[in-house]
N, C-alpha and C. Protein backbone atom coordinates (compact mmCIF):
# COMPACT_ATOMS: atom_id res chain seq x y z
N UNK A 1 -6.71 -0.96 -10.83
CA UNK A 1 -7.24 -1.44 -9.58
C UNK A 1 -7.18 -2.97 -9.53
N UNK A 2 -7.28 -3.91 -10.06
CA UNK A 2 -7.70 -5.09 -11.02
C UNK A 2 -6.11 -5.47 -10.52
N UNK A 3 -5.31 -4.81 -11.27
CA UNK A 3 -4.01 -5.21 -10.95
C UNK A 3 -3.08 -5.30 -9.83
N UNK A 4 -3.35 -4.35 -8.78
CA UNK A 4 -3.07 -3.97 -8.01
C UNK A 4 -4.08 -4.77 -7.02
N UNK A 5 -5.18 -4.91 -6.94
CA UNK A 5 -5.86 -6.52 -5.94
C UNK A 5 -4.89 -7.60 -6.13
N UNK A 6 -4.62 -7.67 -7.42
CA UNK A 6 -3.82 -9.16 -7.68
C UNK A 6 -2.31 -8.90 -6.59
N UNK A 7 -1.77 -8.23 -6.85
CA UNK A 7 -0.85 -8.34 -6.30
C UNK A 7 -0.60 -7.76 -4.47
N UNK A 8 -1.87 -7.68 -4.34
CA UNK A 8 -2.30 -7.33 -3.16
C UNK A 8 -2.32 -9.16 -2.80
N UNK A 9 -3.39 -9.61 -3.26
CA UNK A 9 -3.55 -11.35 -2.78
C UNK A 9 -1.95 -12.10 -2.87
N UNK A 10 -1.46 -11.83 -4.24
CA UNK A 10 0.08 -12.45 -4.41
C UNK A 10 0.77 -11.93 -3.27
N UNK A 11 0.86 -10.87 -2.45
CA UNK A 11 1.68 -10.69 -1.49
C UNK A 11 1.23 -11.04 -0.48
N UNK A 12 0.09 -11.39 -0.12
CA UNK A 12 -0.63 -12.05 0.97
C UNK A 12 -0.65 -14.12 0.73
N UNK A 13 0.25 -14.27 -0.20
CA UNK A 13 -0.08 -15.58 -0.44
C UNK A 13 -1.01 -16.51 -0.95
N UNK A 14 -2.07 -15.71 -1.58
CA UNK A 14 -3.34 -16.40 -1.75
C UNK A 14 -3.46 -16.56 -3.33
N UNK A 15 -2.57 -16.03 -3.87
CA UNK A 15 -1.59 -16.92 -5.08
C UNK A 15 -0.47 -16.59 -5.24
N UNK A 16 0.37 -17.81 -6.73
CA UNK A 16 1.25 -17.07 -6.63
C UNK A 16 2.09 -16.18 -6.98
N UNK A 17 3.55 -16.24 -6.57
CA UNK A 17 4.37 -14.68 -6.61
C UNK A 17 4.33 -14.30 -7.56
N UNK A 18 3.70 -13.30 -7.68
CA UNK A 18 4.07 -11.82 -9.57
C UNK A 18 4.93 -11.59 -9.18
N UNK A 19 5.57 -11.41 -10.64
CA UNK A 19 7.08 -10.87 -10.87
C UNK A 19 7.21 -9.40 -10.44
N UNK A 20 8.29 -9.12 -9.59
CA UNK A 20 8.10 -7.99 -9.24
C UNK A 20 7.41 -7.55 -8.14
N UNK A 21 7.17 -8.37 -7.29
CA UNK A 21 6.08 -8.57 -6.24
C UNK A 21 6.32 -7.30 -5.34
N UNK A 22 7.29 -7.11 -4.50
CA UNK A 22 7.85 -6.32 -3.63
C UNK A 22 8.10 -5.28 -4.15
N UNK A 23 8.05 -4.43 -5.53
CA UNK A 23 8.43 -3.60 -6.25
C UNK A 23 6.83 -3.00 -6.14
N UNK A 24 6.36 -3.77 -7.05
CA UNK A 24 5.35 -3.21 -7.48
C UNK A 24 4.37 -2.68 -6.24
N UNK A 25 4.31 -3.33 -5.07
CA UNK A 25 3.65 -3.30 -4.03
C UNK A 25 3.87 -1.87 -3.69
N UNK A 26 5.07 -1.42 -3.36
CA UNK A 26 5.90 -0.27 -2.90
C UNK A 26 5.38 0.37 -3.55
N UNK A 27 5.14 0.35 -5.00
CA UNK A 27 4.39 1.59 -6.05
C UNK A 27 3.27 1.92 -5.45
N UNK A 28 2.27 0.64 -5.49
CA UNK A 28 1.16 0.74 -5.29
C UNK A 28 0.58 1.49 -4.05
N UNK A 29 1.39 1.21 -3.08
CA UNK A 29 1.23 1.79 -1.42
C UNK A 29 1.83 2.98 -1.37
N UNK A 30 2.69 3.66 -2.25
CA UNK A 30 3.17 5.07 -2.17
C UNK A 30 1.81 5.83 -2.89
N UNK A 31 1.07 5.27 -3.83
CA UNK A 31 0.01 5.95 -4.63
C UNK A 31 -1.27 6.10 -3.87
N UNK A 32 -1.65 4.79 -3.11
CA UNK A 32 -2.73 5.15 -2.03
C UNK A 32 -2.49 6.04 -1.04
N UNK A 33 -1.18 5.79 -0.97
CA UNK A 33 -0.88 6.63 0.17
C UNK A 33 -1.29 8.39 0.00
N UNK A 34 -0.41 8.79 -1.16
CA UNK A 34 -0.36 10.09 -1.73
C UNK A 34 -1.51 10.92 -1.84
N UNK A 35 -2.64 9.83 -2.76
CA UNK A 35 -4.01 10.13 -2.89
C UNK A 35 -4.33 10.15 -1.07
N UNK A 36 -4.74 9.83 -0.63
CA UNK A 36 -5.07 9.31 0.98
C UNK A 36 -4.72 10.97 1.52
N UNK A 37 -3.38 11.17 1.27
CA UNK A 37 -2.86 12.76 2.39
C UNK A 37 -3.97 13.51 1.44
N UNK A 38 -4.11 13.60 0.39
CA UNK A 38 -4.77 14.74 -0.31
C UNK A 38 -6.17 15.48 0.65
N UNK A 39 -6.49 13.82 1.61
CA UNK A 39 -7.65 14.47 2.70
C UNK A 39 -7.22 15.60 3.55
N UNK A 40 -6.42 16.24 4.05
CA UNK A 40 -5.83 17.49 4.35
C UNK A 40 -6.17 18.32 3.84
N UNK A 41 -5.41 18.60 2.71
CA UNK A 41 -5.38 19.93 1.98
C UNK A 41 -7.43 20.11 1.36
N UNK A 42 -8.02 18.62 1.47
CA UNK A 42 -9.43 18.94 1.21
C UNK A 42 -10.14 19.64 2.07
N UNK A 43 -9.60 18.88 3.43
CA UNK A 43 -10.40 19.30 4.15
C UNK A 43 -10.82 21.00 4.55
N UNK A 44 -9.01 21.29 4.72
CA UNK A 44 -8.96 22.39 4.33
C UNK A 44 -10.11 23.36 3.48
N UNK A 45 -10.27 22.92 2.22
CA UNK A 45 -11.08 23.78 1.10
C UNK A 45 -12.33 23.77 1.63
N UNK A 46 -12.73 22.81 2.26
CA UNK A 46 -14.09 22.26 2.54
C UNK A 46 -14.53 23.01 3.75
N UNK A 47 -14.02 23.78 4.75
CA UNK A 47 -13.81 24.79 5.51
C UNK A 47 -14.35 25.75 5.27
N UNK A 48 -13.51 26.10 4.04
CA UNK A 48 -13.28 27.89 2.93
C UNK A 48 -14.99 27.80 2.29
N UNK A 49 -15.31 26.74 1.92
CA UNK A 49 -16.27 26.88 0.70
C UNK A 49 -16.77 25.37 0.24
N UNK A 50 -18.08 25.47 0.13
CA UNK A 50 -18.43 24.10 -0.42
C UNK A 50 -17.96 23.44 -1.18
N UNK A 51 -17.65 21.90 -0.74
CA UNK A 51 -16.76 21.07 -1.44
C UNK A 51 -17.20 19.58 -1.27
N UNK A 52 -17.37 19.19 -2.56
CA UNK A 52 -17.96 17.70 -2.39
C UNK A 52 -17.50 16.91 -1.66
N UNK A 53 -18.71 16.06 -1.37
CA UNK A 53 -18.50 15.47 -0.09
C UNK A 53 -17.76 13.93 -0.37
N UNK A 54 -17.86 13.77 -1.44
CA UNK A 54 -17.57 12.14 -2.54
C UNK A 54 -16.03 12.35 -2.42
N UNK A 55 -15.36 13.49 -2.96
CA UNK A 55 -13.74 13.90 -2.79
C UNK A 55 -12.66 13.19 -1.25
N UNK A 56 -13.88 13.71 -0.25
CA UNK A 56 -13.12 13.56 0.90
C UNK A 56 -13.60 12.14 1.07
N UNK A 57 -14.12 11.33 0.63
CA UNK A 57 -14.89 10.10 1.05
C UNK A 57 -13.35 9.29 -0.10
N UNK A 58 -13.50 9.93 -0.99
CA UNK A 58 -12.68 9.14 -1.88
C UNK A 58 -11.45 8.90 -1.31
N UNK A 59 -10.93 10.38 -0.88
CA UNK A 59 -9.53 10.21 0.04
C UNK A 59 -9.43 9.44 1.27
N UNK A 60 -10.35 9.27 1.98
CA UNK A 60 -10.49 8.46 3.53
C UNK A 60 -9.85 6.76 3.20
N UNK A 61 -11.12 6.48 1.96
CA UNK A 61 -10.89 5.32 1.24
C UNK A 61 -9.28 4.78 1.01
N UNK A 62 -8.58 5.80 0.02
CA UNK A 62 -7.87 5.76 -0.34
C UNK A 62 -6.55 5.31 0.97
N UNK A 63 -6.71 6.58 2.06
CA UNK A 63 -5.73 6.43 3.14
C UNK A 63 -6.07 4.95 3.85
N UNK A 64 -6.92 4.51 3.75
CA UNK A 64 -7.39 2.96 4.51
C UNK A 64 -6.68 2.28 3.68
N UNK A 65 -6.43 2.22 2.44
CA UNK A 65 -5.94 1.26 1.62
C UNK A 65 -4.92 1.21 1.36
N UNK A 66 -4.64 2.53 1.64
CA UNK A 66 -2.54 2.75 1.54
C UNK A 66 -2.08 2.16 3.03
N UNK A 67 -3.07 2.54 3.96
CA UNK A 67 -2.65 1.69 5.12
C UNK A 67 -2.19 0.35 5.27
N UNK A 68 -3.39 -0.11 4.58
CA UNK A 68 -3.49 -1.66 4.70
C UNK A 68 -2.69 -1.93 4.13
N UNK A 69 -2.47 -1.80 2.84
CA UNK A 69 -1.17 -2.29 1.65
C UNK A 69 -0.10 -1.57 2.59
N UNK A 70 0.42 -0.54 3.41
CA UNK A 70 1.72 -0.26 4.24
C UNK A 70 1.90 -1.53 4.75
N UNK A 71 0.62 -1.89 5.91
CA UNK A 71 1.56 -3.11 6.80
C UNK A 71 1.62 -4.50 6.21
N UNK A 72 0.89 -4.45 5.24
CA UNK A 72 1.04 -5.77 4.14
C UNK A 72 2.47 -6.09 3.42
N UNK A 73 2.75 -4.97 2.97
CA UNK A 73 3.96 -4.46 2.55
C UNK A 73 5.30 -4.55 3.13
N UNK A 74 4.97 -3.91 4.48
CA UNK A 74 5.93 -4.16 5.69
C UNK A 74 6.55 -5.84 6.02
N UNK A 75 5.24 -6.21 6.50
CA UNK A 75 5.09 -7.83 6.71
C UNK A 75 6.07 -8.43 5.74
N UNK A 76 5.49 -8.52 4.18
CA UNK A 76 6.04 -8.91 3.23
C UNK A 76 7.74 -8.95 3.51
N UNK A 77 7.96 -7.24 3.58
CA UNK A 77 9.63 -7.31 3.61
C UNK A 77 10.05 -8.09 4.95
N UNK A 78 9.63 -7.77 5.74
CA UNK A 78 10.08 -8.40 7.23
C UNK A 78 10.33 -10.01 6.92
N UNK A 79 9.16 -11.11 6.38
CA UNK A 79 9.28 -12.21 6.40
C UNK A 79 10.55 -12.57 5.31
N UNK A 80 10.36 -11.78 4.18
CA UNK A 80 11.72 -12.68 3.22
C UNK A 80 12.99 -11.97 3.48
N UNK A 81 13.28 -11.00 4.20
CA UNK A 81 14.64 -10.78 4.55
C UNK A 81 14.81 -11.69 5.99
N UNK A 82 14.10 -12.37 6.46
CA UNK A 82 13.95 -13.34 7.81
C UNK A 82 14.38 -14.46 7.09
N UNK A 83 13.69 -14.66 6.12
CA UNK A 83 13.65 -15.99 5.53
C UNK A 83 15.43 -16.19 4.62
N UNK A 84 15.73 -14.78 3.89
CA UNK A 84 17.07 -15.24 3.31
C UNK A 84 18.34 -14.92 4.48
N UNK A 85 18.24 -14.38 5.46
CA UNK A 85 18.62 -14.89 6.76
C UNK A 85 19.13 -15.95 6.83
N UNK A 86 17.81 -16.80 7.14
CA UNK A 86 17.94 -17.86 7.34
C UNK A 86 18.52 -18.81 6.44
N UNK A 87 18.56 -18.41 5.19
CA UNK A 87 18.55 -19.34 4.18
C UNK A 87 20.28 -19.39 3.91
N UNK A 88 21.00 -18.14 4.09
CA UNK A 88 21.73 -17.84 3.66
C UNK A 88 23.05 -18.80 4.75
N UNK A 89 24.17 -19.38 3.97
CA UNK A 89 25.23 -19.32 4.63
C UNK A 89 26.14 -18.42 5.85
N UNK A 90 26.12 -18.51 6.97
CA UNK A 90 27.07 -17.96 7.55
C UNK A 90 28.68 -17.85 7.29
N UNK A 91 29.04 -16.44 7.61
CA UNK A 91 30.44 -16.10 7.18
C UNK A 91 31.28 -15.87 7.96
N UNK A 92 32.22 -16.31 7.88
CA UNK A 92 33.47 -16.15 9.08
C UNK A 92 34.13 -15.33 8.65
């Protein structure tokens, strides 16, 4: 978790770039994400038969945070493929 804040702030600029920045991010936001859908198939159970209530709280959490890290993520790619764009030589 610890690690994954850090490179949450490093991709937001608020320090700087970890190695691997755009990689690791992608990990990280496919894993919130994954955990996050699991609220479905809970809810599901939670229907059928009593089912803690902390589970589905955990998953809500989780989908907020895969969110947030998605358009963080997004952003991220959008600005440095803008930026080596720009940076880059034109070709005839």
């Amino acid at each position: 978790m610890a690690c994954s804040g850090l490179y949450a702030l490093s991709g937001a600029g608020k320090i700087r770039p970890l190695p691997l920045l755009r990689a690791v991010l992608s990990v990280v936001t496919a894993i919130y994400l994954m955990r996050g859908l699991l609220i479905i198939s809970e809810t599901v159970v939670s229907l059928r038969r009593p089912y803690p209530f902390r589970l589905l709280l955990f998953s809500a959490t989780a989908l907020c945070v895969g969110l947030a890290h998605l358009v963080g993520t997004a952003r991220l790619y959008r600005t440095s493929c803008a930026h080596q764009a720009r940076s880059s030589p034109p070709t005839v």
